[in-house]
PDB file of N, CA and C in Angstrom:
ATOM      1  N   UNK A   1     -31.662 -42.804  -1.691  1.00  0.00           N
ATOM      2  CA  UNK A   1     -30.504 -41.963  -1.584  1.00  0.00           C
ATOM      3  C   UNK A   1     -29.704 -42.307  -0.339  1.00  0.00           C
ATOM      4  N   UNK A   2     -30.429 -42.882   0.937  1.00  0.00           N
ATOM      5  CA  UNK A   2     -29.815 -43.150   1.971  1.00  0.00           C
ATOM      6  C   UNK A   2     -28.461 -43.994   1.421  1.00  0.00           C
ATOM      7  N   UNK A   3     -29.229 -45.256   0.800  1.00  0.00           N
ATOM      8  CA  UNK A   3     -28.460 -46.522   0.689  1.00  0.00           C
ATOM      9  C   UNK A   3     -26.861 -45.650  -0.096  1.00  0.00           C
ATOM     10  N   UNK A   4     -27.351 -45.279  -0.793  1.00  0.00           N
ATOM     11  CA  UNK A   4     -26.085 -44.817  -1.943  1.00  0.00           C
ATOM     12  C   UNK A   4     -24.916 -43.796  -0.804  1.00  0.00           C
ATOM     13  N   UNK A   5     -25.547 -42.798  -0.308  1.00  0.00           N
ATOM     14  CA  UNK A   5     -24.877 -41.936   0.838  1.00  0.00           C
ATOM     15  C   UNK A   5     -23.770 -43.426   2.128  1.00  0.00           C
ATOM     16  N   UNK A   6     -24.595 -43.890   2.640  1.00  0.00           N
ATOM     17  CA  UNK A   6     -24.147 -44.835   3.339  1.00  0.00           C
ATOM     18  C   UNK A   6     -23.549 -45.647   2.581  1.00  0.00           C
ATOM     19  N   UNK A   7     -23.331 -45.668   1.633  1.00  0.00           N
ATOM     20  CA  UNK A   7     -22.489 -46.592   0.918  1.00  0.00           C
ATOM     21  C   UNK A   7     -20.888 -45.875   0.853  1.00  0.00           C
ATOM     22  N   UNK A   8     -21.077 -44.681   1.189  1.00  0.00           N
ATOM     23  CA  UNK A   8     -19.868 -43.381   1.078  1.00  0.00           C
ATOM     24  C   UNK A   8     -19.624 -42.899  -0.405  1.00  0.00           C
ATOM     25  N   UNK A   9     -20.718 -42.495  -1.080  1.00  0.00           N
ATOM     26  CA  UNK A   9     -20.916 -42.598  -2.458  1.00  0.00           C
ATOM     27  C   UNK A   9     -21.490 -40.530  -2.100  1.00  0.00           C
ATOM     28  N   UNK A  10     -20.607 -40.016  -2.723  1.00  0.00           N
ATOM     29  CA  UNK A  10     -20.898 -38.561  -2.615  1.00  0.00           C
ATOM     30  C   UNK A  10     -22.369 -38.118  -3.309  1.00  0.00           C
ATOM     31  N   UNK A  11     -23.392 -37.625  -2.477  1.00  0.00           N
ATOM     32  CA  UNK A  11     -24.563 -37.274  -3.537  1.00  0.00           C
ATOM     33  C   UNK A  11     -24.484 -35.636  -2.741  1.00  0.00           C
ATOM     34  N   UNK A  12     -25.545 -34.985  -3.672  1.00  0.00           N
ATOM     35  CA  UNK A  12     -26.213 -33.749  -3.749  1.00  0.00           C
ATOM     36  C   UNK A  12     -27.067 -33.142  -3.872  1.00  0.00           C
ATOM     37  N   UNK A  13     -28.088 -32.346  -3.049  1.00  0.00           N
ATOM     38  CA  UNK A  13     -29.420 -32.353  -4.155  1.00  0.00           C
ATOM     39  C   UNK A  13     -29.816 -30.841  -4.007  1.00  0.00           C
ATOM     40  N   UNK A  14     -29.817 -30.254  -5.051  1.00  0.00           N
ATOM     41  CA  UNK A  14     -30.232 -28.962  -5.848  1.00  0.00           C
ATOM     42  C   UNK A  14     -31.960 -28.776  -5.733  1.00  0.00           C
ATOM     43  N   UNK A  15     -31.941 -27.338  -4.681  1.00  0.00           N
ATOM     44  CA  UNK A  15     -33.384 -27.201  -5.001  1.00  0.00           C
ATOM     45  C   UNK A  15     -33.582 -26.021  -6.271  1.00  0.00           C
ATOM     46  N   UNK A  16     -32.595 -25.623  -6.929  1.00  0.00           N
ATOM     47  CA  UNK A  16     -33.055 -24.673  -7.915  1.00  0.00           C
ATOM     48  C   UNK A  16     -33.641 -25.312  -9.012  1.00  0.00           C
ATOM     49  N   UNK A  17     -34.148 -26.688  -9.231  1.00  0.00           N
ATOM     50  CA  UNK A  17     -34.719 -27.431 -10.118  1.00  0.00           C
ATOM     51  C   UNK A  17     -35.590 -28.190  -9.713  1.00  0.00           C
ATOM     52  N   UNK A  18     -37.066 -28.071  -9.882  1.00  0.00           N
ATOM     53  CA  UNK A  18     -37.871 -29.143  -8.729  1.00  0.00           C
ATOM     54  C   UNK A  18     -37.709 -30.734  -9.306  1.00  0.00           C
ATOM     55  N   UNK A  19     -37.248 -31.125 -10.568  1.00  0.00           N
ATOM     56  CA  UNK A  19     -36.910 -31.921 -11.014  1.00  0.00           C
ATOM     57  C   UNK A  19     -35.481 -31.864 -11.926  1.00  0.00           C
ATOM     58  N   UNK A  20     -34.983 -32.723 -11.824  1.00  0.00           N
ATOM     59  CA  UNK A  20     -33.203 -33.272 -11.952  1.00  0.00           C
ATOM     60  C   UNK A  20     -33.627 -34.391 -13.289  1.00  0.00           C
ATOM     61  N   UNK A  21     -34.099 -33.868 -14.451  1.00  0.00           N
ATOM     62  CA  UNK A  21     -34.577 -34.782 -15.870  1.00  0.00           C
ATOM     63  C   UNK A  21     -33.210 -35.385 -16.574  1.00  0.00           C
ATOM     64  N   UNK A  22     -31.992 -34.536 -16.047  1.00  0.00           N
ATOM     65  CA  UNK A  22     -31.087 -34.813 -17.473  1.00  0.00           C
ATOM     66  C   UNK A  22     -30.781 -36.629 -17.305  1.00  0.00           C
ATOM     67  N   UNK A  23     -30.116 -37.373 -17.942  1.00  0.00           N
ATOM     68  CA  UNK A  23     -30.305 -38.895 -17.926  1.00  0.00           C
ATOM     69  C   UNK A  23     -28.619 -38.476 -18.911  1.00  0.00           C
ATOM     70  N   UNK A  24     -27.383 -38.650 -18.511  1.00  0.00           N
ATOM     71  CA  UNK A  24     -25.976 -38.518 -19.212  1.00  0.00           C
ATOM     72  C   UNK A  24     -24.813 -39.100 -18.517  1.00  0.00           C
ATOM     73  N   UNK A  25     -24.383 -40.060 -19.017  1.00  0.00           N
ATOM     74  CA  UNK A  25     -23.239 -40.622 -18.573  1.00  0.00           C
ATOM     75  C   UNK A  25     -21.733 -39.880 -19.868  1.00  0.00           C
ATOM     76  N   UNK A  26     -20.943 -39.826 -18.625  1.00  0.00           N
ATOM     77  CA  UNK A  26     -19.849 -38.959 -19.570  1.00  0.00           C
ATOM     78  C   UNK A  26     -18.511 -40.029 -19.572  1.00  0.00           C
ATOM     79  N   UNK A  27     -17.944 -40.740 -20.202  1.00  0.00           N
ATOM     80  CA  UNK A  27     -16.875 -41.575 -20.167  1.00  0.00           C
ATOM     81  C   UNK A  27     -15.683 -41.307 -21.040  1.00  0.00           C
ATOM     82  N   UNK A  28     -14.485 -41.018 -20.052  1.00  0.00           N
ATOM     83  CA  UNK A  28     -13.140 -40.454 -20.581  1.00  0.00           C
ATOM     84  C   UNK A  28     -13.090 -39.450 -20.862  1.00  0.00           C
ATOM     85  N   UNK A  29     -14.418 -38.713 -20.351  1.00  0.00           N
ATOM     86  CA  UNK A  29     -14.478 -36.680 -21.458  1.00  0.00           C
ATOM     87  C   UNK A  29     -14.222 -37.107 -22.783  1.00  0.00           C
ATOM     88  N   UNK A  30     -15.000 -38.049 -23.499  1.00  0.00           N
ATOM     89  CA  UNK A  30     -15.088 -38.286 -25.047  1.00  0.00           C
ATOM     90  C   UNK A  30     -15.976 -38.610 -25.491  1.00  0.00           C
ATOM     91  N   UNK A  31     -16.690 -39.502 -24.197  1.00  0.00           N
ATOM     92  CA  UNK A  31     -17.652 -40.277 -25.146  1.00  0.00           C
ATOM     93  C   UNK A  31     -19.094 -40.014 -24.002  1.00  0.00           C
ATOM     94  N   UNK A  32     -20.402 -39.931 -24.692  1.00  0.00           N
ATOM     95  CA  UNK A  32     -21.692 -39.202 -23.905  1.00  0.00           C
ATOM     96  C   UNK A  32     -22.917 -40.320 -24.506  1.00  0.00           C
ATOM     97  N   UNK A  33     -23.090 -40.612 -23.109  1.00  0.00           N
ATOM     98  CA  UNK A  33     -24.601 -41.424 -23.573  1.00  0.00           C
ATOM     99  C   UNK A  33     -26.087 -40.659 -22.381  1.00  0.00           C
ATOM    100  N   UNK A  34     -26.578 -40.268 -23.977  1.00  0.00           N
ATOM    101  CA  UNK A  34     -28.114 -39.842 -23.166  1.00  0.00           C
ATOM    102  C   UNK A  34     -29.394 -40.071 -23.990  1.00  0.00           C
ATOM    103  N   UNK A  35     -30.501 -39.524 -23.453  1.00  0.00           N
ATOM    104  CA  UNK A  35     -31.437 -40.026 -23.804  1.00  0.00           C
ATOM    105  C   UNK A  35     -32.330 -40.222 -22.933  1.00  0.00           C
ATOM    106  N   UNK A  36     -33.696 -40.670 -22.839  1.00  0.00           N
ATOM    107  CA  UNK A  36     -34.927 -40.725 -21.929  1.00  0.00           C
ATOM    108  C   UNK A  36     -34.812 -41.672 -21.224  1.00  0.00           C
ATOM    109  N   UNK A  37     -34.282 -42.910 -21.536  1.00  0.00           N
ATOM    110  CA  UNK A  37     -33.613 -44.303 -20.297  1.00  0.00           C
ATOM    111  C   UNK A  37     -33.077 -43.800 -19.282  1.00  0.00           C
ATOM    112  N   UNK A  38     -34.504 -44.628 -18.213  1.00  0.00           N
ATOM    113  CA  UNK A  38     -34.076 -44.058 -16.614  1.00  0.00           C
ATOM    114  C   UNK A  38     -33.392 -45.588 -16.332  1.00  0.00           C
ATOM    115  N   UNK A  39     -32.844 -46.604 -16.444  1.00  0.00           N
ATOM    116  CA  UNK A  39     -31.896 -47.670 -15.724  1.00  0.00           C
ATOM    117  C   UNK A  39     -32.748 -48.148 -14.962  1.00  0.00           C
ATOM    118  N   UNK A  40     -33.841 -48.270 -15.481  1.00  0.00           N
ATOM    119  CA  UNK A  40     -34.923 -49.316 -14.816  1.00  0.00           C
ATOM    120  C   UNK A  40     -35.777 -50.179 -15.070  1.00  0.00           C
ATOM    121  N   UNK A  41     -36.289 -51.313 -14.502  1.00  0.00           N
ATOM    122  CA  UNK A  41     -36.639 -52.374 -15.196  1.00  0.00           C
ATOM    123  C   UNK A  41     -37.857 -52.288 -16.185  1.00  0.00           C
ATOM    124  N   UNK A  42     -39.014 -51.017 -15.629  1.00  0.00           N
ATOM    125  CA  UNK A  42     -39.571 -50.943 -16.720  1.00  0.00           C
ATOM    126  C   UNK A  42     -38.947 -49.652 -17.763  1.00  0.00           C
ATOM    127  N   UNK A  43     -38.424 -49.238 -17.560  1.00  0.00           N
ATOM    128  CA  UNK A  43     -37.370 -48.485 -19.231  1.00  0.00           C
ATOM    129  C   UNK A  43     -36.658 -49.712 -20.050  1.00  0.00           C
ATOM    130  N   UNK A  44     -36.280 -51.099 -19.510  1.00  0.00           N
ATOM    131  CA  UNK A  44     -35.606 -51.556 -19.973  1.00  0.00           C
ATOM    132  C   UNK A  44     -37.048 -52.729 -20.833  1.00  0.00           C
ATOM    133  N   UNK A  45     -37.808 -52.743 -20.764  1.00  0.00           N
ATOM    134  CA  UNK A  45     -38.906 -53.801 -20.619  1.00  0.00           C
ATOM    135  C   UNK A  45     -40.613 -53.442 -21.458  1.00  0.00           C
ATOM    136  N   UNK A  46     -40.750 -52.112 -20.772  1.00  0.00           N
ATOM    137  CA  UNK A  46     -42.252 -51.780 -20.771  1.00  0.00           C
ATOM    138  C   UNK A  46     -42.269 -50.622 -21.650  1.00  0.00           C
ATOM    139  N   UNK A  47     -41.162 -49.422 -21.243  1.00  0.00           N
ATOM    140  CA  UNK A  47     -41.580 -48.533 -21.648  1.00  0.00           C
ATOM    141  C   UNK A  47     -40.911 -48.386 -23.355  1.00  0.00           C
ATOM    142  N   UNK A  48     -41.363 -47.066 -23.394  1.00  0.00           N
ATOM    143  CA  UNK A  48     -40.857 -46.205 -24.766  1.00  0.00           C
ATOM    144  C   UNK A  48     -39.786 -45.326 -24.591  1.00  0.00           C
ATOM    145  N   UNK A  49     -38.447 -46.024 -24.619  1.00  0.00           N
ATOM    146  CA  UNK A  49     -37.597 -45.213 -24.389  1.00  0.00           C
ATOM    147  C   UNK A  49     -36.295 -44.804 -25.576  1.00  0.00           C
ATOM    148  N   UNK A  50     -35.282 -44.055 -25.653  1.00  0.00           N
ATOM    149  CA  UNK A  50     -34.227 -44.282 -26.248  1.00  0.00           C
ATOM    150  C   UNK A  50     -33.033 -44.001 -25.656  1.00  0.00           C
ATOM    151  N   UNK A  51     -31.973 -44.041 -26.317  1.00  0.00           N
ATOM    152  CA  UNK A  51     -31.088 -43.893 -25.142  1.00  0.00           C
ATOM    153  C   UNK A  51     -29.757 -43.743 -26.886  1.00  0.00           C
ATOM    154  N   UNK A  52     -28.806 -42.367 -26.781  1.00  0.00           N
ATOM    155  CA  UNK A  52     -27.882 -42.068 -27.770  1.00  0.00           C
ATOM    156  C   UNK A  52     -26.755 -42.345 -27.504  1.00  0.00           C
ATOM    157  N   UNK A  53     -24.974 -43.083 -27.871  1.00  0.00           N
ATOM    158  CA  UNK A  53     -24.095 -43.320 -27.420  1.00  0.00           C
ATOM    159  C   UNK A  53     -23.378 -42.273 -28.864  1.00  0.00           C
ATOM    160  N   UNK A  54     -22.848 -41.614 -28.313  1.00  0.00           N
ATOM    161  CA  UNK A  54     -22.061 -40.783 -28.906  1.00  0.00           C
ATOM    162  C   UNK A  54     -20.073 -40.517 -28.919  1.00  0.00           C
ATOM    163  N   UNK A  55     -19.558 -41.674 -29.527  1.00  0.00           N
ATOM    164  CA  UNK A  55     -18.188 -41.779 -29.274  1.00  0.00           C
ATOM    165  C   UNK A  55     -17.245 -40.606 -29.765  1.00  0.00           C
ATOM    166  N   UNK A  56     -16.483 -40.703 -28.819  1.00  0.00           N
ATOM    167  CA  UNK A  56     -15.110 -39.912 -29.011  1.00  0.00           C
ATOM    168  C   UNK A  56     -15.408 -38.253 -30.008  1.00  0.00           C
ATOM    169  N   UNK A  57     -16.360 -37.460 -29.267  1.00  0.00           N
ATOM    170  CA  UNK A  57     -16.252 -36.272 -29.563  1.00  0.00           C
ATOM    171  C   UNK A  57     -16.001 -35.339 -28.000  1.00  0.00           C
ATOM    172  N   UNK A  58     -14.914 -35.226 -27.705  1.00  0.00           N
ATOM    173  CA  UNK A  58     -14.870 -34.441 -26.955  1.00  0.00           C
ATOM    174  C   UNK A  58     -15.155 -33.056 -26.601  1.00  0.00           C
ATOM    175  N   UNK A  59     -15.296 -32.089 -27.137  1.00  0.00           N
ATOM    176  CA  UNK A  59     -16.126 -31.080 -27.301  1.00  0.00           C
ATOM    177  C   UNK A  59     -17.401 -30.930 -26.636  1.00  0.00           C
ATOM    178  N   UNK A  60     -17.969 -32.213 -27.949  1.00  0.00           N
ATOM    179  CA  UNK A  60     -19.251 -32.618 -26.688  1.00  0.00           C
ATOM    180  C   UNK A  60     -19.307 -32.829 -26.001  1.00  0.00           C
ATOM    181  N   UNK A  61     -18.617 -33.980 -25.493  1.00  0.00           N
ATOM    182  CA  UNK A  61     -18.479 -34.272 -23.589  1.00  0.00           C
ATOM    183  C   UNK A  61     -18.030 -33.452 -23.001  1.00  0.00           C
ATOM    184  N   UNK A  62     -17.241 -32.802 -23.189  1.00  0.00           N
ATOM    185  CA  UNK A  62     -16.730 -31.081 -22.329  1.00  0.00           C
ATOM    186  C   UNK A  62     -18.423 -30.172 -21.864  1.00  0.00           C
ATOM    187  N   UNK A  63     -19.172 -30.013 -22.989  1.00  0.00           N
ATOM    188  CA  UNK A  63     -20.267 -29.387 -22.784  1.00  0.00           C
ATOM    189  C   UNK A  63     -21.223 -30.373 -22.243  1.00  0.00           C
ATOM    190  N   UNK A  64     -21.522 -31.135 -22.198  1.00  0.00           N
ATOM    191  CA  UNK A  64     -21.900 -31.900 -21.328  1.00  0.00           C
ATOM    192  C   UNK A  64     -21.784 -32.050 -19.897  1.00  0.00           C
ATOM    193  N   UNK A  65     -20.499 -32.306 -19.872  1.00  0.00           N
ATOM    194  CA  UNK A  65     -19.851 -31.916 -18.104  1.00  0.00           C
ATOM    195  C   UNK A  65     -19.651 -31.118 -17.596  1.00  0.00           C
ATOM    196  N   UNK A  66     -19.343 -30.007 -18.283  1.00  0.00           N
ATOM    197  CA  UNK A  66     -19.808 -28.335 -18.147  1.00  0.00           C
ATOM    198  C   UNK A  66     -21.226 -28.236 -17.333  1.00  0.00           C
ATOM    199  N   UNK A  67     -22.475 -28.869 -17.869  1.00  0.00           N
ATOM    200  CA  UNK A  67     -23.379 -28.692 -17.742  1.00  0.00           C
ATOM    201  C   UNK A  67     -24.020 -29.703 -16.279  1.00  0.00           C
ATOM    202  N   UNK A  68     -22.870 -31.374 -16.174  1.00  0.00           N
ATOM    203  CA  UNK A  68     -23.458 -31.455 -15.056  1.00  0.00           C
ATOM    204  C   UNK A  68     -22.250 -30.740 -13.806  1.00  0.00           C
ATOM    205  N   UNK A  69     -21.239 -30.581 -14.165  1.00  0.00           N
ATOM    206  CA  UNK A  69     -20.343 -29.558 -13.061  1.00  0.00           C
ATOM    207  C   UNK A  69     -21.239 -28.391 -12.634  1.00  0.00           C
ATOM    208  N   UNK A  70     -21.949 -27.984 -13.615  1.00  0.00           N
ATOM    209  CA  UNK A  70     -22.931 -26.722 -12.823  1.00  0.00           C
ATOM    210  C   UNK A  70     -23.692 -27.332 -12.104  1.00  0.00           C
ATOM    211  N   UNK A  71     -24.732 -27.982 -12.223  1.00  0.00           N
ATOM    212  CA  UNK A  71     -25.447 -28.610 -11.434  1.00  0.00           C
ATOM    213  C   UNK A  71     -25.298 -29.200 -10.147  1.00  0.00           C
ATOM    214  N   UNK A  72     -23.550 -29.640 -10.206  1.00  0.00           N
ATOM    215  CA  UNK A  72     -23.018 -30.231  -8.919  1.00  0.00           C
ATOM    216  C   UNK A  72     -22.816 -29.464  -7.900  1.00  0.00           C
ATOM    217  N   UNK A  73     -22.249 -28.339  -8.680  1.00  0.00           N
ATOM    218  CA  UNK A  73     -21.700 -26.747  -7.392  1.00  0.00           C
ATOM    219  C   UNK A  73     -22.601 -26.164  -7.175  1.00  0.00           C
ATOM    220  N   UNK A  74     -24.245 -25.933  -7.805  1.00  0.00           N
ATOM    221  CA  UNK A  74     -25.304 -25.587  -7.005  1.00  0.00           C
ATOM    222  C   UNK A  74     -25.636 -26.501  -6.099  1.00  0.00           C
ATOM    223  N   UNK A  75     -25.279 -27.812  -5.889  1.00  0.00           N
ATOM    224  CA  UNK A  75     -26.200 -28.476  -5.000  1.00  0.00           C
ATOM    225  C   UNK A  75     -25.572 -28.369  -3.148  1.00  0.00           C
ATOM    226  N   UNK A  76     -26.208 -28.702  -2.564  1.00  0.00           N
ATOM    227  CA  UNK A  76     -25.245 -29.002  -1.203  1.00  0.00           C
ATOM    228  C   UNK A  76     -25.455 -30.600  -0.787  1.00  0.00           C
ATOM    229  N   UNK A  77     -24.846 -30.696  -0.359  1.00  0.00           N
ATOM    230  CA  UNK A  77     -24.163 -32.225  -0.114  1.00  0.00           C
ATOM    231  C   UNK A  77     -25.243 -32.923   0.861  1.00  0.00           C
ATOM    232  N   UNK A  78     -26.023 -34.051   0.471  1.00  0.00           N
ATOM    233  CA  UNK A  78     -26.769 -34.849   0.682  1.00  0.00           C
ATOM    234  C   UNK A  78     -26.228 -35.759   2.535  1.00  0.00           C
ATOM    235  N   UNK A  79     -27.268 -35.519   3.080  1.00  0.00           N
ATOM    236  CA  UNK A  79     -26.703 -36.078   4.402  1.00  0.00           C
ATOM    237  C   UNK A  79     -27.721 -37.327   4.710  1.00  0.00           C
ATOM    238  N   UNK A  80     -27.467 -38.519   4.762  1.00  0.00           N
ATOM    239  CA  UNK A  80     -28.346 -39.690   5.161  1.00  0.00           C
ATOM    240  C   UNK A  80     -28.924 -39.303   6.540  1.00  0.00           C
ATOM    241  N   UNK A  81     -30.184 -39.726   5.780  1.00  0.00           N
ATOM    242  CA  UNK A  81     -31.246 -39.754   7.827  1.00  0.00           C
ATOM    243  C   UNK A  81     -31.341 -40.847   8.740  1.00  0.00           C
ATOM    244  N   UNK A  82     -30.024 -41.704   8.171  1.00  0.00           N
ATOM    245  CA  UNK A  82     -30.193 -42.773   9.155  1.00  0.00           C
ATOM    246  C   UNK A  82     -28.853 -43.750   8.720  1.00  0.00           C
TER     247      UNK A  82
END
């Protein structure tokens, strides 16, 4: 998290969840890709994963981003330790 913060890359981290599971990319508020793929070499390789691309329903992506906008305004803003 340092690297990403020091990169000037805005993070956050929410303790009302001891784990942060959701895995959703939201593109144009239309289109939603999720699924159990964590973007890593063994998800991409080893494991058992899937991963859903869901085009141009906006609705859905509204509720979607609904859902990580909540998540964002509970969190407080991530400060690098170095």
């Amino acid at each position: 998290m340092n690297y990403i913060a020091n990169s000037g890359i805005p993070l956050r981290t929410d303790s009302d969840f001891p784990i942060q599971h959701d895995k959703v990319i939201i593109v144009d508020n239309v289109t939603v890709e999720t699924g159990s793929f964590n973007f890593t070499k063994a998800a991409e390789t080893k494991n058992s994963e899937n991963a859903v691309v869901i085009w141009n329903m906006p609705k859905l992506a509204e509720s979607f981003l609904e859902h990580w906008q909540d998540r964002w305004n509970r969190g407080r803003d991530y400060r690098s330790s170095y």
